[in-house]
Protein backbone atom coordinates (compact mmCIF):
# COMPACT_ATOMS: atom_id res chain seq x y z
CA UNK A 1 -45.49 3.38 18.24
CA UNK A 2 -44.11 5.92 15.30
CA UNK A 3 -42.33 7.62 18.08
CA UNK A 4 -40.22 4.58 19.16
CA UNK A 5 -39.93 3.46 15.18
CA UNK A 6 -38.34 6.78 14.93
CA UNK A 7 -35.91 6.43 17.94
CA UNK A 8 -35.06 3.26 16.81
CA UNK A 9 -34.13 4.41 13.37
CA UNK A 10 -32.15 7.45 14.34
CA UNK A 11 -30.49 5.20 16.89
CA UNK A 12 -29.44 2.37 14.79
CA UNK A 13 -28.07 5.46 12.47
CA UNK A 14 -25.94 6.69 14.98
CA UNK A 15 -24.11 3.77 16.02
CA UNK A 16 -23.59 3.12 12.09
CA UNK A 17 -22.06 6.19 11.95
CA UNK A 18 -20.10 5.86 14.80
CA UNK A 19 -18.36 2.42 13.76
CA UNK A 20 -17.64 4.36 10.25
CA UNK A 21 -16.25 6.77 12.58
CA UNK A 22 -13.85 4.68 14.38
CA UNK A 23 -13.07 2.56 11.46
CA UNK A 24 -15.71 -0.66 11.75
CA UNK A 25 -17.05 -2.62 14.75
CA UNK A 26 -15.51 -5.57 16.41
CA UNK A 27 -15.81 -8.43 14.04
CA UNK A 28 -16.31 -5.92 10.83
CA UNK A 29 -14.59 -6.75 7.81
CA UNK A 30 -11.85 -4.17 8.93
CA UNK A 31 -10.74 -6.75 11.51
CA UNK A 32 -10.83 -9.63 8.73
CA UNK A 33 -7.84 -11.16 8.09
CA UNK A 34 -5.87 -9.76 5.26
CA UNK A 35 -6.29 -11.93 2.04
CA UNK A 36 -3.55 -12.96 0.27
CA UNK A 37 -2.53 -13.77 -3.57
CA UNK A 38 -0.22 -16.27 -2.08
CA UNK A 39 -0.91 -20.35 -2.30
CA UNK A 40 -1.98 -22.91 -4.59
CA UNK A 41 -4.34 -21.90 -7.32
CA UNK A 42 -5.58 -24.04 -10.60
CA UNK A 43 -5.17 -22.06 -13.64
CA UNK A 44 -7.98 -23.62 -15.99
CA UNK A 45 -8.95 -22.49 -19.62
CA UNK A 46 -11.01 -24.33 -22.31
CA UNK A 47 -10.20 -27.46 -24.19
CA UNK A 48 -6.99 -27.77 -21.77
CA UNK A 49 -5.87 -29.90 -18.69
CA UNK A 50 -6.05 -27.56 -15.10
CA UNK A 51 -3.06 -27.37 -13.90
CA UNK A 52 -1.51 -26.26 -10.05
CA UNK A 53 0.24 -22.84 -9.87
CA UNK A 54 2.10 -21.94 -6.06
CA UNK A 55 2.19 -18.32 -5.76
CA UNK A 56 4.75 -16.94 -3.17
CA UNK A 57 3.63 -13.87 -1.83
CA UNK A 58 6.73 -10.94 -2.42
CA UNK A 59 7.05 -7.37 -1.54
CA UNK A 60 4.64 -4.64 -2.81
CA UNK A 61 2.44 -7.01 -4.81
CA UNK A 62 4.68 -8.96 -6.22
CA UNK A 63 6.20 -12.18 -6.33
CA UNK A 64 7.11 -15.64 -7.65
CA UNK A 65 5.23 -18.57 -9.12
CA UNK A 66 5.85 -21.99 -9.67
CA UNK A 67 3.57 -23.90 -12.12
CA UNK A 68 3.09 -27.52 -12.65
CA UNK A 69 4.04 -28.62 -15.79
CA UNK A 70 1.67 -28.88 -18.81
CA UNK A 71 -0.06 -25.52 -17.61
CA UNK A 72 -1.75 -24.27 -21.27
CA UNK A 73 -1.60 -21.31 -22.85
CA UNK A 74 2.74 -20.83 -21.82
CA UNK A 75 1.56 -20.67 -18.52
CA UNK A 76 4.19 -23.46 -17.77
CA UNK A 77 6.55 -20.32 -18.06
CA UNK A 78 4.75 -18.46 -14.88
CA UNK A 79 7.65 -17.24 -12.73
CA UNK A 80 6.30 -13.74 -11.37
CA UNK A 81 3.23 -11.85 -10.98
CA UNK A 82 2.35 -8.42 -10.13
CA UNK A 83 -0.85 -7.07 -8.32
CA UNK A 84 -1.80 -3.52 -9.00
CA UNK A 85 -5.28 -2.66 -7.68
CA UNK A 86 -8.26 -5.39 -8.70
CA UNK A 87 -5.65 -6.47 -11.51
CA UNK A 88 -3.50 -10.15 -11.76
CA UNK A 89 -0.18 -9.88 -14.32
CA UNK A 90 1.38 -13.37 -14.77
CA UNK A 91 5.34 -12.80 -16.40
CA UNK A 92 7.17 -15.44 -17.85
CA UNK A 93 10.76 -16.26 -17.52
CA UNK A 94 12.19 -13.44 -19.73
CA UNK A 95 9.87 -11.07 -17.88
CA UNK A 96 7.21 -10.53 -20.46
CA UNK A 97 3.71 -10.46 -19.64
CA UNK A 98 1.59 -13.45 -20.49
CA UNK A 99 -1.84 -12.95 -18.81
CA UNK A 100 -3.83 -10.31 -17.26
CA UNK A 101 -6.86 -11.62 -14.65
CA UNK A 102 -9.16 -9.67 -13.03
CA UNK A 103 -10.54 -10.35 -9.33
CA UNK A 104 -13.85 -11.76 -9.16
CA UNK A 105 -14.87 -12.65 -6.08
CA UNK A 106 -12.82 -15.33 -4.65
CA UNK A 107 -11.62 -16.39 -8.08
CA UNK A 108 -9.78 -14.37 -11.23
CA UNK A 109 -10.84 -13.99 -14.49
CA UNK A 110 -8.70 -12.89 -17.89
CA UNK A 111 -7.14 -13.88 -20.75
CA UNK A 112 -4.18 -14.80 -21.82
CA UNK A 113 -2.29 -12.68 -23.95
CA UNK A 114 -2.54 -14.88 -26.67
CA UNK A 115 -6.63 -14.96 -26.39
CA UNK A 116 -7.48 -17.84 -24.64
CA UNK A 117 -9.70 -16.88 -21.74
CA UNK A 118 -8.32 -18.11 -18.21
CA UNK A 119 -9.25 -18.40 -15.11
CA UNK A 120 -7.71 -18.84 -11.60
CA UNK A 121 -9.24 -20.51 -8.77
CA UNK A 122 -8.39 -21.78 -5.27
CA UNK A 123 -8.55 -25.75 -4.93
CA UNK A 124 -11.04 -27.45 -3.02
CA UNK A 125 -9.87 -29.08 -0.17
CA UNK A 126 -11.76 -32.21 1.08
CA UNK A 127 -12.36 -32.64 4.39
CA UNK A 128 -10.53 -34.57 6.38
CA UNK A 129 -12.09 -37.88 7.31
């Protein structure tokens, strides 16, 4: 019984390493769809209104964002953002930085940069009926 625990155990090791080998398995998150920045996201942060943000998905990282209006913390300025690594950069409409979020799972987390703690999340869609 040992014996076949073992063969089992070096087996199962050496098709993990193969599929690291050849870059993942069929169905492994390297075939996952590529996730994007781009879409409608609620910026939220405390003692304000939510408000809807559209993020167009640019070049690079980068690209445009429309916000709804009343957005707190000047985010009703948001007109670009930049992604560089785990790391979200809202700009304003002169170009100057206004918030910095931080991935968090399927969300972002920061601050803007006048304090106030944001964050960004995608809107829950009902179903349809």
């Amino acid at each position: 019984m040992r014996d076949r625990m073992r063969q089992f155990a070096v087996g199962a090791l050496l098709l993990m390493l193969a599929g690291c080998a050849s870059g993942g398995f069929p169905g492994s998150a390297n075939d996952a769809p590529k996730w994007t920045i781009g879409g409608r996201w609620i910026l939220a942060a405390p003692n304000a209104p939510p408000c809807g943000m559209e993020f167009s998905e640019g070049d690079s990282g980068k690209g445009s964002v429309k916000p709804d209006g009343g957005c707190p913390a000047s985010f009703y300025r948001s007109r670009r953002w930049i992604f560089d690594q785990s790391t979200l950069t809202v700009l304003d409409d002169t170009g100057a930085a206004i918030g910095q979020l931080t991935l968090d799972g399927g969300q972002f987390q920061g601050k803007a940069f006048t304090g106030t703690p944001i964050s960004l999340t995608r809107p829950i869609i009902p179903p349809e009926q």
